[in-house]
Protein backbone atom coordinates (compact mmCIF):
# COMPACT_ATOMS: atom_id res chain seq x y z
CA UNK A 1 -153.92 64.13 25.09
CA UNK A 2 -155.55 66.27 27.62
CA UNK A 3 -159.10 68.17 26.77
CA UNK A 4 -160.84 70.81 28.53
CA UNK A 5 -163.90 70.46 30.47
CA UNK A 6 -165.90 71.51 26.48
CA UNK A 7 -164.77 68.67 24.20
CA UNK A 8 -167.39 66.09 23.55
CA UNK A 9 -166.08 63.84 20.68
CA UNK A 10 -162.30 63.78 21.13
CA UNK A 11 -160.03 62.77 18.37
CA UNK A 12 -158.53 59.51 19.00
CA UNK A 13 -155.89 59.27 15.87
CA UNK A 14 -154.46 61.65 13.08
CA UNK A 15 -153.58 61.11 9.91
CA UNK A 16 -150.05 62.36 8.66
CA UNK A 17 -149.57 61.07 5.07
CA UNK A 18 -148.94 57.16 5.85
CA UNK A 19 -148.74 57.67 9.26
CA UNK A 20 -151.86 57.39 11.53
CA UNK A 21 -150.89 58.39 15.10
CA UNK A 22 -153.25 57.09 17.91
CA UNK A 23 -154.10 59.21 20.59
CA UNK A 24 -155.43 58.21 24.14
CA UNK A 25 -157.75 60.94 25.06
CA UNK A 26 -158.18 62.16 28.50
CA UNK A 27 -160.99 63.98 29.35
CA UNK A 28 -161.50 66.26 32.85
CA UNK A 29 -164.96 67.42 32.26
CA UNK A 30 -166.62 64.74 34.13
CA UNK A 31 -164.16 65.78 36.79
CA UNK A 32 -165.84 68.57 39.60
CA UNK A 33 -163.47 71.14 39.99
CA UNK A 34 -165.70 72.96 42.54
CA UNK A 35 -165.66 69.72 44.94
CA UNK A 36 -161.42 69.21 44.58
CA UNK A 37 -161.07 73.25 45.67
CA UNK A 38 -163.68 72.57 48.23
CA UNK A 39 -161.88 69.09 49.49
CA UNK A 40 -158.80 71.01 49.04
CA UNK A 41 -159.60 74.10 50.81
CA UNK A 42 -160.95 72.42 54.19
CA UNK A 43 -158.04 69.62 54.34
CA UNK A 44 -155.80 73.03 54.21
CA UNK A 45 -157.94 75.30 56.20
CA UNK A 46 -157.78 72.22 58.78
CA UNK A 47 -153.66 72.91 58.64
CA UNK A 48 -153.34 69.28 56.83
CA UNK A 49 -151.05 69.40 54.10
CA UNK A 50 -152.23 67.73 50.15
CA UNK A 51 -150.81 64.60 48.86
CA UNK A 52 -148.48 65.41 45.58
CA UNK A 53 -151.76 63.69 43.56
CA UNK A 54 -154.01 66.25 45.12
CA UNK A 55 -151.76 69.32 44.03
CA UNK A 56 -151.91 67.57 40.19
CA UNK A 57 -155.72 67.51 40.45
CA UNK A 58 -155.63 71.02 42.00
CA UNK A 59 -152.97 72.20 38.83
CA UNK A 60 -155.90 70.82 36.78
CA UNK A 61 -158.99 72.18 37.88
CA UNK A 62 -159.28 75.03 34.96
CA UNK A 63 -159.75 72.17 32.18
CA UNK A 64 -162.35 70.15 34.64
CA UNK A 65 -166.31 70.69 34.54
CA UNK A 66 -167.90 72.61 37.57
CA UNK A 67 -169.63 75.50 38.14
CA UNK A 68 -167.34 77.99 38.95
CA UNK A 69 -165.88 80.16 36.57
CA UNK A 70 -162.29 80.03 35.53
CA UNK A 71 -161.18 82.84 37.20
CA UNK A 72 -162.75 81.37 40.60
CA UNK A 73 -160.92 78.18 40.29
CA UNK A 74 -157.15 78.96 39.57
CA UNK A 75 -157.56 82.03 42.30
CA UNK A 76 -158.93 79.65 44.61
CA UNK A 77 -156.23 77.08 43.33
CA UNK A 78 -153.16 79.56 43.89
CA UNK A 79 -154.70 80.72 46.98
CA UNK A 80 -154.32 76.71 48.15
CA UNK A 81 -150.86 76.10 46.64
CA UNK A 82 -149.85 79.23 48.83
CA UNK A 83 -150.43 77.47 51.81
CA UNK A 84 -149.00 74.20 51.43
CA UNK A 85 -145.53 73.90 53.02
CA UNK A 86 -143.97 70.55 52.80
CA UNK A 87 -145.65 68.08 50.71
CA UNK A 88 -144.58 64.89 51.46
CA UNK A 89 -142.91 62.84 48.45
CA UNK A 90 -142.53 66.36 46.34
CA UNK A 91 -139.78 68.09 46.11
CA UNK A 92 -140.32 72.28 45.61
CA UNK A 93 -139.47 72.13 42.03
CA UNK A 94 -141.98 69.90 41.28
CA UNK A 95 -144.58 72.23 43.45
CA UNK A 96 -143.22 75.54 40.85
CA UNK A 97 -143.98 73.26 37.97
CA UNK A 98 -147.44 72.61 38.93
CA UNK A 99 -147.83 76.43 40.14
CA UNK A 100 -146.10 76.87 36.53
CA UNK A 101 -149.03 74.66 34.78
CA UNK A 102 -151.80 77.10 36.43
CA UNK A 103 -150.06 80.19 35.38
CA UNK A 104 -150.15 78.66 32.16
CA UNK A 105 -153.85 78.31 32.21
CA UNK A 106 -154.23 80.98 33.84
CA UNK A 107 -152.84 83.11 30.50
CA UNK A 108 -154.95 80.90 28.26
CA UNK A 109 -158.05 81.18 30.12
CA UNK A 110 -158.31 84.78 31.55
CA UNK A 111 -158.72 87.94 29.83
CA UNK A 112 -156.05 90.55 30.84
CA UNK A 113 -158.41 92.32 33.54
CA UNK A 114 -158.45 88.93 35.39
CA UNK A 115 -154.85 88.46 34.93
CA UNK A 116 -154.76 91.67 36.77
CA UNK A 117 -156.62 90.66 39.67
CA UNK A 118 -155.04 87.60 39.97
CA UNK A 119 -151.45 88.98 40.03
CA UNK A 120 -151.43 90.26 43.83
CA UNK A 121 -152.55 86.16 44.58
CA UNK A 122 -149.67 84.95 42.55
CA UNK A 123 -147.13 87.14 43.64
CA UNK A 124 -147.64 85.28 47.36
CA UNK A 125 -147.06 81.95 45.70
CA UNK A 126 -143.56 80.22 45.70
CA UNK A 127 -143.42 80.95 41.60
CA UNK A 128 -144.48 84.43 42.44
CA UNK A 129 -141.49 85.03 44.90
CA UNK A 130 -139.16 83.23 42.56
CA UNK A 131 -140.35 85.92 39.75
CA UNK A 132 -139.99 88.87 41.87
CA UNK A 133 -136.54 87.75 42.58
CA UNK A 134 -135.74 87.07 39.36
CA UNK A 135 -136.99 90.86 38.28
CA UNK A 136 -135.19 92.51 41.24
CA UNK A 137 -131.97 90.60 39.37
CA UNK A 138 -132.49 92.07 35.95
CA UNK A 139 -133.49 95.56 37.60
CA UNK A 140 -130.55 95.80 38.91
CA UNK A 141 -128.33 94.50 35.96
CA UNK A 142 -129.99 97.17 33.99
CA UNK A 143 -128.71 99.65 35.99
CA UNK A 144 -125.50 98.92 36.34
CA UNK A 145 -125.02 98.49 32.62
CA UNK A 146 -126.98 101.97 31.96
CA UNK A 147 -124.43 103.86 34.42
CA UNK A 148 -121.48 101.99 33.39
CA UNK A 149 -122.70 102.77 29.32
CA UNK A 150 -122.83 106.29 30.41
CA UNK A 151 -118.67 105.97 31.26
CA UNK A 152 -118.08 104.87 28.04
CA UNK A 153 -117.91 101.82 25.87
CA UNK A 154 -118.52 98.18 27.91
CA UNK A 155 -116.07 95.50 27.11
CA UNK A 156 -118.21 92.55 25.76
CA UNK A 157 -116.59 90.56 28.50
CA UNK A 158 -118.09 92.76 31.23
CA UNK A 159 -121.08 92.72 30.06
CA UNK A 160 -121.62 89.44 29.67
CA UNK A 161 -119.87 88.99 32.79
CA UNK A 162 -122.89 91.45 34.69
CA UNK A 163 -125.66 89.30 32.69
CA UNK A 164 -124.21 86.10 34.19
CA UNK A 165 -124.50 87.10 37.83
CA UNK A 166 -127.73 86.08 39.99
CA UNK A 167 -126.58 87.02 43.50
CA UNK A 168 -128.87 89.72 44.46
CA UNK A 169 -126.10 90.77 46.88
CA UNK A 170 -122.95 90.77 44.48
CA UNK A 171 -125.44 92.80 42.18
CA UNK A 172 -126.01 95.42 45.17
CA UNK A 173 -122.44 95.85 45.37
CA UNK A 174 -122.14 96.53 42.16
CA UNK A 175 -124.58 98.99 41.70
CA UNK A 176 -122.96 101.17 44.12
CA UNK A 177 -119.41 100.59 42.31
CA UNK A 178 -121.30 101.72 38.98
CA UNK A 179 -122.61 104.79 40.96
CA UNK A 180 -119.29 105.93 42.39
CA UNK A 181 -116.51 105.27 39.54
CA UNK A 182 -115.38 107.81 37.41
CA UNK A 183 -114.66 104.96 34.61
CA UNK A 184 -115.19 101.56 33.05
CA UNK A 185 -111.73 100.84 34.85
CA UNK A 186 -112.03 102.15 38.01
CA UNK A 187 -114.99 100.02 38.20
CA UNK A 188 -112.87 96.39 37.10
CA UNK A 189 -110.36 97.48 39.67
CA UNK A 190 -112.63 97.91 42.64
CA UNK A 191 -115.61 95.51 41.39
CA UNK A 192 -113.24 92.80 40.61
């Protein structure tokens, strides 16, 4: 089990009934998460990419001890994930996982007003991009089921049909189809 940089006395077992469960505690708070951004940020600054273990320490930072506040270490930590390219050894879905793990904390840690701030930093990270895509996707299935709702009843088919599609270009087309048609048919015929 992981604790944050405040736990002193960890539990190392629980007691469920007849079961006693052992746990292996892990604690980051004699970890400095201002000296990993630091090494982090000049190693990138320098254009030299992170290992993979790096980026894990980096993911980690919020639940380490240091001096900076928690805001100031998963900016700074975002800001550094933005700029790595190729890691060597990782593939990119391991990179949004880690990117995922920071968001996480970043939710847990942060009041909302932070979360604000910090949204303009995320949205230049490779999770960010993958979120704005992913909202550009539902935009636009929204609209096309609001103007094809206003022709009339949707076959259930259709719809589910629309909420299966993720190609941002397909979804384009059928926007304009939605726009145009004077019915739920005339849209099948030309859309399909």
């Amino acid at each position: 089990m992981v604790y944050s940089g405040n736990v002193i006395n960890p539990t190392t077992s629980i007691t469920e009934g007849i079961n006693t469960y052992r746990i292996i505690p892990i604690l980051l708070n004699n970890k400095n998460a201002d000296r990993i951004i630091a090494e982090s940020l000049a190693k990138s600054d320098a254009g030299r990419g992170l290992s993979k273990e790096e980026l894990v320490s980096l993911s980690l930072t919020p639940l380490m001890g240091g001096t900076l506040t928690q805001m100031e270490r998963i900016e700074s930590s975002f800001q550094i994930f933005q700029k790595q390219r190729e890691v060597p050894g990782m593939m990119h879905s391991e990179m949004h996982k880690l990117q995922a793990i920071l968001y996480a904390f970043a939710n847990k840690f942060l009041k909302a007003e932070d979360l604000t701030n910090l949204k303009g930093v995320i949205s230049l990270t490779l999770l960010g991009q993958m979120l704005r895509e992913d909202g550009k996707i539902e935009g636009k299935i929204e609209c096309i089921l609001d103007l094809l709702g206003e022709l009339g009843e949707i076959p259930i088919a259709l719809k589910e049909r629309i909420k299966k599609e993720n190609n941002i270009e397909v979804l384009s087309k059928l926007l304009r189809y939605a726009a145009k048609c004077k019915s739920i048919d005339e849209f099948m015929q030309k859309a399909f």
